[in-house]
Every structure is written in C-alpha cells, then in structure tokens.
Protein backbone atom coordinates (compact mmCIF):
# COMPACT_ATOMS: atom_id res chain seq x y z
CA UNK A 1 40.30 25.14 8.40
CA UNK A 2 36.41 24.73 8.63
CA UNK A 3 35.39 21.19 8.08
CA UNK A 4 32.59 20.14 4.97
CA UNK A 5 29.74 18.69 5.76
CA UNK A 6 29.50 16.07 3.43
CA UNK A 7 25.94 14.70 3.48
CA UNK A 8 25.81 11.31 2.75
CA UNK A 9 22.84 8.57 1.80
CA UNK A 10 22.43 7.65 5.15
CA UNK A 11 21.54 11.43 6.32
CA UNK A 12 18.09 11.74 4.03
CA UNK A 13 16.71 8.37 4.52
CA UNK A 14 13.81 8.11 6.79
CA UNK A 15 14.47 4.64 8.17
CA UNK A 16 16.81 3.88 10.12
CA UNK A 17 16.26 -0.20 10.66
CA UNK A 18 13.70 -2.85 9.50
CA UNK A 19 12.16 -4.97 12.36
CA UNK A 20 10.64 -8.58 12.68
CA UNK A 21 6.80 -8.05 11.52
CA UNK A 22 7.57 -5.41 8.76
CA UNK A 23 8.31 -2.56 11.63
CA UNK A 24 10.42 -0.04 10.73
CA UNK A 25 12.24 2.23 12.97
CA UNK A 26 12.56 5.64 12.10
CA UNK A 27 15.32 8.11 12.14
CA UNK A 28 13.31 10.51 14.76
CA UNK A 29 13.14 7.25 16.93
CA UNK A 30 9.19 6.42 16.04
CA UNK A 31 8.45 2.90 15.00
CA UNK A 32 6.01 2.53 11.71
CA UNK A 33 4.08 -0.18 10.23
CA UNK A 34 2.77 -0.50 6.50
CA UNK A 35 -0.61 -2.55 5.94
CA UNK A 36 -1.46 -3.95 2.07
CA UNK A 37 -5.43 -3.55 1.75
CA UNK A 38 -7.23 -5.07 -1.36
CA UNK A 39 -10.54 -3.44 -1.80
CA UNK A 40 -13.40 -4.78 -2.55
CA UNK A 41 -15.56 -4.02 -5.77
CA UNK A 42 -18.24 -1.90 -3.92
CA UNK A 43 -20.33 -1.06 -6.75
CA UNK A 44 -20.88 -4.78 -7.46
CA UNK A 45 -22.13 -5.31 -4.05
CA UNK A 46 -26.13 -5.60 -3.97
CA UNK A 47 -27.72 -2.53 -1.36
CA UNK A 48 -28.06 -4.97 1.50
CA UNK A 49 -24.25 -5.82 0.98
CA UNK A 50 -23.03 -2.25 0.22
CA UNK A 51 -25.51 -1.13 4.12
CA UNK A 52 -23.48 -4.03 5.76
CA UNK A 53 -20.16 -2.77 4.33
CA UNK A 54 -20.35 0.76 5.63
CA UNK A 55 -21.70 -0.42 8.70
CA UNK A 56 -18.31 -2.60 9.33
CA UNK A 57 -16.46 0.38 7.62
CA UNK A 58 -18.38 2.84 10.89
CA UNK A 59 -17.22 0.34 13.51
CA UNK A 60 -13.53 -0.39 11.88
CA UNK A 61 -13.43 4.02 12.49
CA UNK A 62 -14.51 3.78 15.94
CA UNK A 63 -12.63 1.14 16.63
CA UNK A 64 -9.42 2.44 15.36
CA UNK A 65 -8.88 5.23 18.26
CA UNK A 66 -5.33 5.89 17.12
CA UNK A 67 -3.65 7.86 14.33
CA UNK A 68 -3.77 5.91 10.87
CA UNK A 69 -3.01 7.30 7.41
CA UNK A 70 -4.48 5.84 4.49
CA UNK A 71 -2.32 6.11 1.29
CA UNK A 72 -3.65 4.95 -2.18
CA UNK A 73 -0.54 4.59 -4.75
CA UNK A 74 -2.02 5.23 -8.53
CA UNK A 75 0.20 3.45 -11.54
CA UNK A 76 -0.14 3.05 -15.04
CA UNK A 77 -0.30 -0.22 -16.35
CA UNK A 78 2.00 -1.40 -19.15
CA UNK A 79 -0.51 -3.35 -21.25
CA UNK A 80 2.02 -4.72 -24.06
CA UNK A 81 2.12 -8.07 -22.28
CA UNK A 82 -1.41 -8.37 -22.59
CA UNK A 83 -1.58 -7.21 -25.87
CA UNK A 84 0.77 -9.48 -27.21
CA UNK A 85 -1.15 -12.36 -25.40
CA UNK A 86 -3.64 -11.51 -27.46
CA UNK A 87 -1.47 -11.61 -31.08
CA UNK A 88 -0.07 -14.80 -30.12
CA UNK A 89 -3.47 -16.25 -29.32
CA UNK A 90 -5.00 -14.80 -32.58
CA UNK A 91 -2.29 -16.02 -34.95
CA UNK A 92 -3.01 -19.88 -33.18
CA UNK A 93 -6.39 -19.56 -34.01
CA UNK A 94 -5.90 -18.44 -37.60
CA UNK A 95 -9.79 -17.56 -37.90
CA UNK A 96 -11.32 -14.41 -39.67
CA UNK A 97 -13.98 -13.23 -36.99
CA UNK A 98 -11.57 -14.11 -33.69
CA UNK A 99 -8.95 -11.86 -36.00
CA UNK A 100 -11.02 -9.17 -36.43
CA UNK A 101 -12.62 -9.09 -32.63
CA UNK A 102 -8.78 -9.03 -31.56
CA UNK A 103 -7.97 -6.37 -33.63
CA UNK A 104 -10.80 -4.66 -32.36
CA UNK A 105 -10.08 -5.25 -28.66
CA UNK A 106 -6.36 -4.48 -28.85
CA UNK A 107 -7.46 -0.94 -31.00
CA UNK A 108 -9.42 -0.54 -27.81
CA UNK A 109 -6.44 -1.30 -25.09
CA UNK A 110 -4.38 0.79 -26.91
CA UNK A 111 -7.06 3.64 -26.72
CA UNK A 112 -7.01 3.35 -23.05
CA UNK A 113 -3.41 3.10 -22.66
CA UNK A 114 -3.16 6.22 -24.69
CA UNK A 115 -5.52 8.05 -22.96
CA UNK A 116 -4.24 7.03 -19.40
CA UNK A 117 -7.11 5.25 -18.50
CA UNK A 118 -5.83 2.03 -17.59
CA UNK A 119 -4.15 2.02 -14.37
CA UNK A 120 -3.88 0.47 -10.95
CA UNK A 121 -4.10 1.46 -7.21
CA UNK A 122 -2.23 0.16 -4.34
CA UNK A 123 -3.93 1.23 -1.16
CA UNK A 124 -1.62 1.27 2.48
CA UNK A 125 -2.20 1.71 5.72
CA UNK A 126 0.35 3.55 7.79
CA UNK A 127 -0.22 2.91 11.73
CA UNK A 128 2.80 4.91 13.98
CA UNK A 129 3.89 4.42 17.36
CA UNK A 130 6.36 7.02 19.07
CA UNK A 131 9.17 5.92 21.28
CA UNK A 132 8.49 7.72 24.55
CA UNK A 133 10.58 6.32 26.95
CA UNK A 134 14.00 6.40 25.49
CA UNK A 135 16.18 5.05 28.88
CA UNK A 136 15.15 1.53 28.42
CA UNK A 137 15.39 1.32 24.45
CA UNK A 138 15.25 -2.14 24.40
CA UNK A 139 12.31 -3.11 26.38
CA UNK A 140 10.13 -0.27 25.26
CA UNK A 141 11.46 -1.32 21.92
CA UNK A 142 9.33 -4.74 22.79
CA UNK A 143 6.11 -2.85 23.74
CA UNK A 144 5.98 -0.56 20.86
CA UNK A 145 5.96 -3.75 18.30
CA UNK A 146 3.40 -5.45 20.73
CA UNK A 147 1.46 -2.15 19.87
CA UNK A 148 1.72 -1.85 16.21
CA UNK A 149 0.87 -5.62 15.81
CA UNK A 150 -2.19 -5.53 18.11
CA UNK A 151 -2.91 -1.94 16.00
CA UNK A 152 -2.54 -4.22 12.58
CA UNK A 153 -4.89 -7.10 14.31
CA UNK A 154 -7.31 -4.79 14.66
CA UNK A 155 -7.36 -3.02 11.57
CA UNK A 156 -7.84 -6.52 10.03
CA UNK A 157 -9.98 -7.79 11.93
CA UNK A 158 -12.63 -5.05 11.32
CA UNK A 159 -11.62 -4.42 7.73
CA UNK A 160 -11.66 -8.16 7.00
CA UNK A 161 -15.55 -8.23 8.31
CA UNK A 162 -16.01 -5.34 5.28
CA UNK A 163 -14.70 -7.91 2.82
CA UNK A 164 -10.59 -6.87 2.31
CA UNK A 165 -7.93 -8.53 1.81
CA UNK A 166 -5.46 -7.15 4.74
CA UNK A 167 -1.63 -8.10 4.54
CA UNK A 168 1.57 -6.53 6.37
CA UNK A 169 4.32 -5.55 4.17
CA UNK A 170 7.36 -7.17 5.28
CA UNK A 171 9.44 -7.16 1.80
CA UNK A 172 11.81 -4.67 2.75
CA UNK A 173 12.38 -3.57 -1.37
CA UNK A 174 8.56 -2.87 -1.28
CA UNK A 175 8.37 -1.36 2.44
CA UNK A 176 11.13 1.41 1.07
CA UNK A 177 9.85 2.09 -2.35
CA UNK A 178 6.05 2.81 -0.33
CA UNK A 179 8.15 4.94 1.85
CA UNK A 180 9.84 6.84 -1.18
CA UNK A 181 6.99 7.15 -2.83
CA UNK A 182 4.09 9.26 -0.26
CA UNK A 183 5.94 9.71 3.40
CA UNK A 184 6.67 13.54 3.20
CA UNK A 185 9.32 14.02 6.31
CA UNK A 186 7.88 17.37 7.31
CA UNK A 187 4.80 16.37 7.40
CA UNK A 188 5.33 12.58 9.15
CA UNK A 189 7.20 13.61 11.64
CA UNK A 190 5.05 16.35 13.33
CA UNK A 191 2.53 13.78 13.91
C-alpha cells in the first residue's frame, strides 16, 4: 500500500523559528532580519537638505557591502474613522459655514477613497545571513545573529544620518504577515 503524502501547514511556511532580536530562522537553514524604515518627506526638504540627503543615502550604499532587499508594502486606507471624526465634530459645533466646509471636505475624502488615492506605504528592509557551517549549529547560530545585528546597526546608523526613522520588527504577528505578504520562496532562497 503506497503511503499519502499529506502536506501539512508546517511544510509551506518559510520560517521555521523566531529568534531574540526579531531573527528568524528559515526553513533552508538561513537566518533573516526585517528592518521598519519611516521615510522622510523629501520633497519638503530645502536643496541644501535634499544634496545632504543623497549624499548620506551614497555612503549608506557603499557602506552596506552585503545583500539587502528593500520592500515597500502599499495599503489602502479605510478613511470612515476619519470621516466620522469629522460628523461628530460638525454636529458639536452646530454652525452653518464649519457644516458646509465639512461637507465639503468629507465629499472630498470620499473622492479619494473612491478613486484609490488615499493609501499608505510600509517600507522594510530585509538583510540575510546563510548558515554555512552547519556542524556546530549552535555556536555559528551565535555569530550569524552577531552579524545581522551589526548589519541592522549599520543600516541605521547611516540611514538615521539621512533623517529615518529605523526600527527592527520583533512582533512576531507583524514579522509573518511581512513575510506572507512579498518573500517569494523561489526567488529568496536562490540568493
């Protein structure tokens, strides 16, 4: 009698255990780390600010002589909240003209909303580390997070001097909807 192969949850997931530091450990034995970058507004930067911006950007590229990928998450905002932030505040103020501007401004949202205009991006940084030694799991296990977290120190350090915001992700929900949502398997574990 030939035996099924019953595939089970365990046998598609990329991870295979979440580390100290917001490492994750990978089913082909690699070791990961996810970076949170808030960006900056360049366009409201003045051209002395915007030169010294992709001057830090050059040096965070040159500096970074390891394999990154950058991953920018798009989604559309549910404005309702806002809008009815809005109704509640216009009904308190019970005046003609801040009624009508409302009205106006939430005809407006809604246009936007409708049109898909109002969203919001999320932009990660992957960094990846492969396990090369795999007799002495445990203490290369050691070196590979001292790697990834001197990788992330880096990457803030010279992002940080551009003007981000630069956070690990160490909320495991988060860390495994990000990985869900852009690691392709083919294509993350050739590299």
């Amino acid at each position: 009698m030939k035996k099924k192969n019953i595939n089970s949850v365990q046998n598609w997931l990329l991870w295979d255990e979440f580390l100290s530091d917001g490492i994750i450990k990978l089913r082909n034995g690699s070791y990961i780390k996810i970076i949170k970058v808030y960006p900056i507004n360049y366009n409201l930067k003045s051209n002395l600010e915007k030169e010294a911006i992709l001057n830090s950007y050059k040096i965070f590229l040159k500096t970074c002589n390891f394999d990154i990928q950058i991953l920018i998450q798009t989604n559309k905002e549910d404005l309702s909240k806002h809008i009815n932030k809005i109704n509640i505040q216009k009904e308190k103020e019970k005046n003609e003209v801040i009624s009508y501007i409302s009205n106006q401004y939430i005809e407006y949202i809604k246009k936007l909303n409708k049109e898909k205009i109002s969203s919001s991006k999320n932009f990660y940084i992957v960094i990846k580390e492969k396990n090369e030694n795999k007799k002495d799991e445990i203490k290369n296990k050691e070196i590979i997070i001292d790697e990834l977290n001197e990788k992330y120190f880096k990457i803030k350090e010279c992002l940080s001097r551009c003007g981000n915001l630069v956070f690990e992700c160490k909320d495991k929900v988060e860390t495994k909807e990000i990985i869900k949502s852009f690691l392709n398997n083919k294509n993350f574990n050739k590299t």
